[in-house]
PDB file of N, CA and C in Angstrom:
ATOM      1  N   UNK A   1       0.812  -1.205   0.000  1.00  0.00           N
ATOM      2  CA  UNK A   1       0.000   0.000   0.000  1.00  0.00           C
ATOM      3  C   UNK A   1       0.855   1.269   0.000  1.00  0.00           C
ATOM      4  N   UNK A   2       2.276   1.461   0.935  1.00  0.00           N
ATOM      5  CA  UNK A   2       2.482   2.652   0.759  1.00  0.00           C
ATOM      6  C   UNK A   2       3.028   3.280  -0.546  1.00  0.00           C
ATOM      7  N   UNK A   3       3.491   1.897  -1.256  1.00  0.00           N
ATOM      8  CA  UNK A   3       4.144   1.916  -2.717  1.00  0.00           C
ATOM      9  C   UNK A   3       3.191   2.806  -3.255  1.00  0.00           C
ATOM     10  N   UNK A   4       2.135   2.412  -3.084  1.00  0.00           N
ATOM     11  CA  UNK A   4       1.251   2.916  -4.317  1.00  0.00           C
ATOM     12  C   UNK A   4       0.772   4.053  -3.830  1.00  0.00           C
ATOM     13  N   UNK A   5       1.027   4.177  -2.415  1.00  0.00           N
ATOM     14  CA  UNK A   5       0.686   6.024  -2.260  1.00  0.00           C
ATOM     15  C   UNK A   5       1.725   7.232  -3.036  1.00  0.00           C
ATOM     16  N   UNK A   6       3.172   5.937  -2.446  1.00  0.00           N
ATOM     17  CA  UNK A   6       4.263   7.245  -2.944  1.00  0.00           C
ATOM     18  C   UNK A   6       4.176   7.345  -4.515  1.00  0.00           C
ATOM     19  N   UNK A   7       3.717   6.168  -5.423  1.00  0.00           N
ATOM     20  CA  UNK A   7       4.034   6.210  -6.609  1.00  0.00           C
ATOM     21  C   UNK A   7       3.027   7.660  -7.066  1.00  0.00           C
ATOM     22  N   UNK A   8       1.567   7.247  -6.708  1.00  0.00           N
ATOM     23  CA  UNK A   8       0.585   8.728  -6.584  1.00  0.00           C
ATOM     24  C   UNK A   8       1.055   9.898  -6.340  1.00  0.00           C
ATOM     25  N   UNK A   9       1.676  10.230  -5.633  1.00  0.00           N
ATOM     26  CA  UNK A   9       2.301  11.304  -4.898  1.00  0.00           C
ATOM     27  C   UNK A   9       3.583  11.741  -5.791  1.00  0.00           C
ATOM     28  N   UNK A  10       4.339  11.048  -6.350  1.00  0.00           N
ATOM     29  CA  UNK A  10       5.065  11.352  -7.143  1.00  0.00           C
ATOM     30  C   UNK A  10       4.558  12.009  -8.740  1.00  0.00           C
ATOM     31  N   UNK A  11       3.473  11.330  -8.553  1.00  0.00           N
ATOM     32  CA  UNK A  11       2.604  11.857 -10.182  1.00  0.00           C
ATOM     33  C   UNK A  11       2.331  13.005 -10.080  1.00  0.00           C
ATOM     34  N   UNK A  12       1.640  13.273  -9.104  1.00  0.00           N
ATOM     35  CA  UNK A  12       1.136  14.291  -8.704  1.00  0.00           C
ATOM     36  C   UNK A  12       2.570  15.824  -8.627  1.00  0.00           C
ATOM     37  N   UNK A  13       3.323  15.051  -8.280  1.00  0.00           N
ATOM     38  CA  UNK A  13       4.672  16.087  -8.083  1.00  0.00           C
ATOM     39  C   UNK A  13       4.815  16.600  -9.793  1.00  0.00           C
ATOM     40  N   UNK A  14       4.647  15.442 -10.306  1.00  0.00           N
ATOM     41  CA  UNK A  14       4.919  15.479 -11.838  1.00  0.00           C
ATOM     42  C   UNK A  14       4.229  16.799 -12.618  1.00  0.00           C
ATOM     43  N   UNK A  15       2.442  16.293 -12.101  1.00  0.00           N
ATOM     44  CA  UNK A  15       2.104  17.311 -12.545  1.00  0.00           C
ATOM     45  C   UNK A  15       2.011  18.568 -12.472  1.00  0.00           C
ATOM     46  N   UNK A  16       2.366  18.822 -10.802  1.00  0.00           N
ATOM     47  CA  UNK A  16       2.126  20.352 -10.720  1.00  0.00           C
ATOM     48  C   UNK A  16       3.865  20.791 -10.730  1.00  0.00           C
ATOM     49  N   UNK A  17       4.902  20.260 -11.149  1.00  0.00           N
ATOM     50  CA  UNK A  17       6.036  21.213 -11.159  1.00  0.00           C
ATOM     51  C   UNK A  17       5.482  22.436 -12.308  1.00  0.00           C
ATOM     52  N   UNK A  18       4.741  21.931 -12.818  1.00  0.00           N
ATOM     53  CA  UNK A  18       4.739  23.396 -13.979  1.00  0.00           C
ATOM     54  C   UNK A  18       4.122  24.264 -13.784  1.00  0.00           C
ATOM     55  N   UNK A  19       3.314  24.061 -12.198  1.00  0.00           N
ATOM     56  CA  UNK A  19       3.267  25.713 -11.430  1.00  0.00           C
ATOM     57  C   UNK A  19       4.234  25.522 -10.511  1.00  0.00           C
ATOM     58  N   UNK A  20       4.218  24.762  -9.720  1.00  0.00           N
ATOM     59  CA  UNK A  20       5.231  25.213  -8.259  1.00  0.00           C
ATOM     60  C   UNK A  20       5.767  24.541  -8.619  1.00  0.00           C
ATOM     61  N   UNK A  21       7.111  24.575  -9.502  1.00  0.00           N
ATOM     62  CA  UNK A  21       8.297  24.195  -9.593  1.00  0.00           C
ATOM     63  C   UNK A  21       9.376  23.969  -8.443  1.00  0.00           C
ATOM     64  N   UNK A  22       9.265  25.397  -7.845  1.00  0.00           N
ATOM     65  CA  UNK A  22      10.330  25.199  -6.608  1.00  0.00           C
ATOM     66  C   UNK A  22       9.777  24.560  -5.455  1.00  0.00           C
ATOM     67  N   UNK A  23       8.581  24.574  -4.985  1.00  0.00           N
ATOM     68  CA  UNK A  23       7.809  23.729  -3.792  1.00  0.00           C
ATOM     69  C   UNK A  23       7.987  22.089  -4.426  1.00  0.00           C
ATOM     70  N   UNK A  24       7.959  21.875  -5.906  1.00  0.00           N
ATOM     71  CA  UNK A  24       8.227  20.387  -5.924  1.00  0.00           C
ATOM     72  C   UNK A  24       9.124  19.705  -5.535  1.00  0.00           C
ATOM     73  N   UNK A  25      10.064  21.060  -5.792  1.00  0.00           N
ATOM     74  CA  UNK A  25      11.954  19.923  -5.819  1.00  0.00           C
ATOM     75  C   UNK A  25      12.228  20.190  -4.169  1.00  0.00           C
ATOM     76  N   UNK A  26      11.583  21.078  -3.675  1.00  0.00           N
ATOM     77  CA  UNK A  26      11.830  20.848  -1.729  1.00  0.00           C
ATOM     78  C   UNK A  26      11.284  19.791  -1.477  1.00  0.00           C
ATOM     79  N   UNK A  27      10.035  18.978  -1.821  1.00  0.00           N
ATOM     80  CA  UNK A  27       9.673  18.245  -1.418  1.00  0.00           C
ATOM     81  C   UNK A  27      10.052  16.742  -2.124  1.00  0.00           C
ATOM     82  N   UNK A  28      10.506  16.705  -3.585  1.00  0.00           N
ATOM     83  CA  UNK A  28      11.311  16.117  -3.897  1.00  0.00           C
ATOM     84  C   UNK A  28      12.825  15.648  -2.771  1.00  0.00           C
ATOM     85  N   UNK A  29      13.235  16.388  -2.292  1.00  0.00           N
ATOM     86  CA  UNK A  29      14.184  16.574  -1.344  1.00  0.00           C
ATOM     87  C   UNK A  29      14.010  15.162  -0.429  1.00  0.00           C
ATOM     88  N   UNK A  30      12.972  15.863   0.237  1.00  0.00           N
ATOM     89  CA  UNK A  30      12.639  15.084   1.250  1.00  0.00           C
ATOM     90  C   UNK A  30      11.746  14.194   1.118  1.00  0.00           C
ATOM     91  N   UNK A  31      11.360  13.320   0.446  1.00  0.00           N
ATOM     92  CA  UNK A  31      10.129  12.762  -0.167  1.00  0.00           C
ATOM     93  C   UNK A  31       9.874  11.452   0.749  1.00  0.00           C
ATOM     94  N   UNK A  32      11.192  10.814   1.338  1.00  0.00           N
ATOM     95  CA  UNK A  32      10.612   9.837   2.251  1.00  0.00           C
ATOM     96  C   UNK A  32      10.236  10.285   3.592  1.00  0.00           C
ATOM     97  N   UNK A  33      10.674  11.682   4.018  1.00  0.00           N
ATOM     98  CA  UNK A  33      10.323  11.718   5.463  1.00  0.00           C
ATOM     99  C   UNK A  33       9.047  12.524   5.023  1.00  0.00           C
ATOM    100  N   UNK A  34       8.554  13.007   4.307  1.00  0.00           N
ATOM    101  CA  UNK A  34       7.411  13.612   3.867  1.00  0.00           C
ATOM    102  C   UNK A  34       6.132  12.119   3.681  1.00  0.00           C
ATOM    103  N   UNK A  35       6.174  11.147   3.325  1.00  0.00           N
ATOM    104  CA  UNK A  35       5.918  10.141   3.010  1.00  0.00           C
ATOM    105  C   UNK A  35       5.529   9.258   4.882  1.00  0.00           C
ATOM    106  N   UNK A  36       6.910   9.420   5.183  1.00  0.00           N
ATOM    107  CA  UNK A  36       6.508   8.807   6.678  1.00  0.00           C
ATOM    108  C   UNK A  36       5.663   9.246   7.447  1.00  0.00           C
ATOM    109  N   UNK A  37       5.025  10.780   7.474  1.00  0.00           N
ATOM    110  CA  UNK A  37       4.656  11.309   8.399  1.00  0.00           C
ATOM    111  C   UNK A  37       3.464  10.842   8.098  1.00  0.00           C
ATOM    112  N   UNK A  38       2.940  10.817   6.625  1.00  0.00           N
ATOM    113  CA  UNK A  38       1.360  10.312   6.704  1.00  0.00           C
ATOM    114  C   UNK A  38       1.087   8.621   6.645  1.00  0.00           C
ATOM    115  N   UNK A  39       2.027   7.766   6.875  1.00  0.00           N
ATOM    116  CA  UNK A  39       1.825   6.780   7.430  1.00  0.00           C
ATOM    117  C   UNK A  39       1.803   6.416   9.147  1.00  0.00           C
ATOM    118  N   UNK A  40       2.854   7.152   9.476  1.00  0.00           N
ATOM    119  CA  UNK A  40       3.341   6.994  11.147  1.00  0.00           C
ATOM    120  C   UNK A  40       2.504   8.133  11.854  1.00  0.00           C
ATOM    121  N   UNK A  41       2.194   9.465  11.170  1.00  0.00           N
ATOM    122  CA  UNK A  41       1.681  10.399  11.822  1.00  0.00           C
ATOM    123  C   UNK A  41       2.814  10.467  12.881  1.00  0.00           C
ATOM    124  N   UNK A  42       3.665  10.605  12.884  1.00  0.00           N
ATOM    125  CA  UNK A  42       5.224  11.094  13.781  1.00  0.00           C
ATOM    126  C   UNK A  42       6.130  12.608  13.142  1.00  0.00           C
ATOM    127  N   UNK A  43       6.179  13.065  14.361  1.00  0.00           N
ATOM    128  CA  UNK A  43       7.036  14.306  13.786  1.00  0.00           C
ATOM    129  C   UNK A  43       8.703  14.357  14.877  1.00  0.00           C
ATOM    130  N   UNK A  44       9.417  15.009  14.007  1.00  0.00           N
ATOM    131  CA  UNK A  44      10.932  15.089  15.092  1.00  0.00           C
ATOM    132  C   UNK A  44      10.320  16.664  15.707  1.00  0.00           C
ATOM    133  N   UNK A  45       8.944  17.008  15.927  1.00  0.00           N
ATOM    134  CA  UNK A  45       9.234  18.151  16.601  1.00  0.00           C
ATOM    135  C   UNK A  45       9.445  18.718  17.986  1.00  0.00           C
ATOM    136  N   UNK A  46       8.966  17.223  18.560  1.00  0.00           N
ATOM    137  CA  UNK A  46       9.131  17.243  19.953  1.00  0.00           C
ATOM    138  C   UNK A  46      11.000  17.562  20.503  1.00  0.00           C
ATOM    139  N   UNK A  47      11.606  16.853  19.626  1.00  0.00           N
ATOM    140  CA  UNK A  47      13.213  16.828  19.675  1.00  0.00           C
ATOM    141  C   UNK A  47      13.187  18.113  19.277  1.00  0.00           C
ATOM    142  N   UNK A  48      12.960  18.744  18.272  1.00  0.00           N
ATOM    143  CA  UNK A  48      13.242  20.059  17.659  1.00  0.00           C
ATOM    144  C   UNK A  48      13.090  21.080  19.065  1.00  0.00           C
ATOM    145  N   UNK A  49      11.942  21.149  19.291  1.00  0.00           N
ATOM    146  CA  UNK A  49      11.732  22.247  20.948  1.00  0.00           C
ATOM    147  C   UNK A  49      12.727  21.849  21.658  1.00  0.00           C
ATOM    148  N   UNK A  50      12.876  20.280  22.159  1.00  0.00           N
ATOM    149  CA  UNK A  50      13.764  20.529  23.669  1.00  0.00           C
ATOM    150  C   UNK A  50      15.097  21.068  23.204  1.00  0.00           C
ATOM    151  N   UNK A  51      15.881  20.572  21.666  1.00  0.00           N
ATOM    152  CA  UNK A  51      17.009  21.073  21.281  1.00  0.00           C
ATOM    153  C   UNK A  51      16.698  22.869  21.229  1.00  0.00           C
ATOM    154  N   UNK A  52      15.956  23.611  20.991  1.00  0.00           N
ATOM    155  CA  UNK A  52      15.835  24.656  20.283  1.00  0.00           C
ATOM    156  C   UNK A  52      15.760  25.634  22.373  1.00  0.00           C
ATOM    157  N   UNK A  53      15.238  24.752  23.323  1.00  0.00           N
ATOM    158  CA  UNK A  53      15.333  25.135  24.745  1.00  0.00           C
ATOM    159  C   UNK A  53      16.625  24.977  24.845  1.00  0.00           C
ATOM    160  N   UNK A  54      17.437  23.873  24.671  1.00  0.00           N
ATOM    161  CA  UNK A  54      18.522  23.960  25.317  1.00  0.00           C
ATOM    162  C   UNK A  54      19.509  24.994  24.776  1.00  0.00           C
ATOM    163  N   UNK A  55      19.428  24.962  23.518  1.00  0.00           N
ATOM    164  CA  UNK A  55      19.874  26.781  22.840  1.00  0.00           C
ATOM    165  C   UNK A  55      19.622  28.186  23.801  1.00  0.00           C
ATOM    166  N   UNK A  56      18.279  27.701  23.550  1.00  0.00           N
ATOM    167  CA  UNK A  56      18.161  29.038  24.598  1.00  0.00           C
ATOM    168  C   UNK A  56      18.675  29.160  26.047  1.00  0.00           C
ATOM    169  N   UNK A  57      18.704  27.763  27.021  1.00  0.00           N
ATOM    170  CA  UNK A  57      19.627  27.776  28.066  1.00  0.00           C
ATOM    171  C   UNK A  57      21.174  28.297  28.114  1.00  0.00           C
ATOM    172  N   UNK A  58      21.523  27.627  26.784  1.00  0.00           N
ATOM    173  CA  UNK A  58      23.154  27.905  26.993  1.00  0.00           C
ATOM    174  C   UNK A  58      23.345  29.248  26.395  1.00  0.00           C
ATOM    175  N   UNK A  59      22.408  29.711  25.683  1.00  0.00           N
ATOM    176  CA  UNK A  59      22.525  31.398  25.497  1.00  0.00           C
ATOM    177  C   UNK A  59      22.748  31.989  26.951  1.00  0.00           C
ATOM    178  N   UNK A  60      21.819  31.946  27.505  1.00  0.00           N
ATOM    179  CA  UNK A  60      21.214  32.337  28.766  1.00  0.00           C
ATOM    180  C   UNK A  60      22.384  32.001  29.717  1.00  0.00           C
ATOM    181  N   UNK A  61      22.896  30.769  29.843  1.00  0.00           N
ATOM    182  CA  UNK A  61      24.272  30.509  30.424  1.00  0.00           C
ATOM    183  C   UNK A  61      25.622  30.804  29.723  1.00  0.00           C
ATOM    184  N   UNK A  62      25.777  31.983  29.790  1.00  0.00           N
ATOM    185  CA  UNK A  62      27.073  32.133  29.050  1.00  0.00           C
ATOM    186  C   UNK A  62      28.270  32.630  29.906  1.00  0.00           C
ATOM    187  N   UNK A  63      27.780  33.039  31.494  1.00  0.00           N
ATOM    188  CA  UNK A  63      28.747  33.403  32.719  1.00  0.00           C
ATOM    189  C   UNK A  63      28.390  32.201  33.326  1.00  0.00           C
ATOM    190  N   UNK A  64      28.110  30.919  33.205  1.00  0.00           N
ATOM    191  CA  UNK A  64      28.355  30.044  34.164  1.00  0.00           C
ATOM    192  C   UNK A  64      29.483  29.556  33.861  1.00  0.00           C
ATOM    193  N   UNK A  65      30.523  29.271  35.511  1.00  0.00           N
ATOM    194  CA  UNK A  65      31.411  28.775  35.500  1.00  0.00           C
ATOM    195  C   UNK A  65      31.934  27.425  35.155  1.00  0.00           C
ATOM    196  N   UNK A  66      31.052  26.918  34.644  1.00  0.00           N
ATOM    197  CA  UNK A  66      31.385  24.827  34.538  1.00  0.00           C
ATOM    198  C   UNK A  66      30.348  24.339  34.213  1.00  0.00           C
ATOM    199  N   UNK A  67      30.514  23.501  33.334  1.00  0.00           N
ATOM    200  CA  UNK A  67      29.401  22.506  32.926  1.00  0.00           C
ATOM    201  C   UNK A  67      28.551  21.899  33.896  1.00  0.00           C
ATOM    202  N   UNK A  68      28.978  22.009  35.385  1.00  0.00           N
ATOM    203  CA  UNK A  68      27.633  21.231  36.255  1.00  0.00           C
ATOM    204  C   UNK A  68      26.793  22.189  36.318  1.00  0.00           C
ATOM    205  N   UNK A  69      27.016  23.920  36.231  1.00  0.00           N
ATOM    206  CA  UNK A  69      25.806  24.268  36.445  1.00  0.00           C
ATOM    207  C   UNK A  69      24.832  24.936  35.329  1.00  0.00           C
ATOM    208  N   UNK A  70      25.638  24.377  34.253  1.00  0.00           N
ATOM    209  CA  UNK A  70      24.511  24.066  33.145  1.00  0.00           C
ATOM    210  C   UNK A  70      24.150  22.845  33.377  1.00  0.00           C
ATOM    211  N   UNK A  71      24.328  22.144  33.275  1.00  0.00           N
ATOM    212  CA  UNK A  71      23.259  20.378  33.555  1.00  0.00           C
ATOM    213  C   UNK A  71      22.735  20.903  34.585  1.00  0.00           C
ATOM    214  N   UNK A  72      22.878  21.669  35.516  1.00  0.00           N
ATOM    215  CA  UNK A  72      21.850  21.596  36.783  1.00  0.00           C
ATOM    216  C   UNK A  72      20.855  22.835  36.033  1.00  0.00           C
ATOM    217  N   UNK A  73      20.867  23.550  35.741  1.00  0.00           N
ATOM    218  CA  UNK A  73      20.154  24.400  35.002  1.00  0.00           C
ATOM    219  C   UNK A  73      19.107  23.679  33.817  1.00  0.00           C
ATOM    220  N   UNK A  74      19.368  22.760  33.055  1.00  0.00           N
ATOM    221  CA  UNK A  74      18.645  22.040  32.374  1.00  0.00           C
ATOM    222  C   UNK A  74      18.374  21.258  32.684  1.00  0.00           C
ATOM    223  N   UNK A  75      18.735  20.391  33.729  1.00  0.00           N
ATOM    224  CA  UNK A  75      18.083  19.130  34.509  1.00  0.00           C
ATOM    225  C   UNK A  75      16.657  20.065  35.439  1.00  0.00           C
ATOM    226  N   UNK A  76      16.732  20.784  35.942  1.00  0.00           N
ATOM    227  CA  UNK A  76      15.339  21.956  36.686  1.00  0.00           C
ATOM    228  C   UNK A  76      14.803  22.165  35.727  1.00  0.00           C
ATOM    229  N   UNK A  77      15.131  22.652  34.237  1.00  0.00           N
ATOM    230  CA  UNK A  77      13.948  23.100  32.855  1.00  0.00           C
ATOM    231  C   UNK A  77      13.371  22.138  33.119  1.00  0.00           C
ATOM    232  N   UNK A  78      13.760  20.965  32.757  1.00  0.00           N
ATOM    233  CA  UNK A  78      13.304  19.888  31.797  1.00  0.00           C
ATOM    234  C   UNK A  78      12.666  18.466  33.148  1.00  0.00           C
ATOM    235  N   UNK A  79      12.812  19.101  34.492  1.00  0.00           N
ATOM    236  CA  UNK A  79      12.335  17.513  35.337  1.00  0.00           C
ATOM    237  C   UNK A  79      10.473  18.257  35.725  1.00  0.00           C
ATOM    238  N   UNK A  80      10.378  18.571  35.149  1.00  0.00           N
ATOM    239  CA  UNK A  80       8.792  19.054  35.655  1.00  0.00           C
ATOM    240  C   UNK A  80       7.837  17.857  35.371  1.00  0.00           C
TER     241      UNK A  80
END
């Protein structure tokens, strides 16, 4: 079954490059993780936030003296 979704989905790419040319070939790009999401219904966005927090922690920590009190700083974000 998913064969025959992606093969659809690819036609479909076929036909509309000759308006959205550039939206095809991004998604061309990525065509299997584009593909997974509507089988698995799974996204990496949960990873995306906590990485995109811990950015913002170590911004935020930029006068701490040592790596324990960043882990202790993100071990308190993140144990709620």
């Amino acid at each position: 079954m998913p064969e025959v979704v992606t093969l659809k989905f690819k036609e479909w790419m076929k036909n509309a490059s000759q308006l959205f040319d550039t939206s095809v070939q991004m998604i061309k790009h990525d065509i299997d993780g584009t593909c997974n999401y509507f089988w698995c219904r799974t996204t990496s966005g949960v990873m995306e936030g906590i990485n995109n927090k811990i950015k913002v922690i170590k911004r935020q920590a930029y006068g701490f003296t040592n790596f324990d009190h960043l882990r202790m700083r993100l071990m308190a974000c993140f144990s709620h």
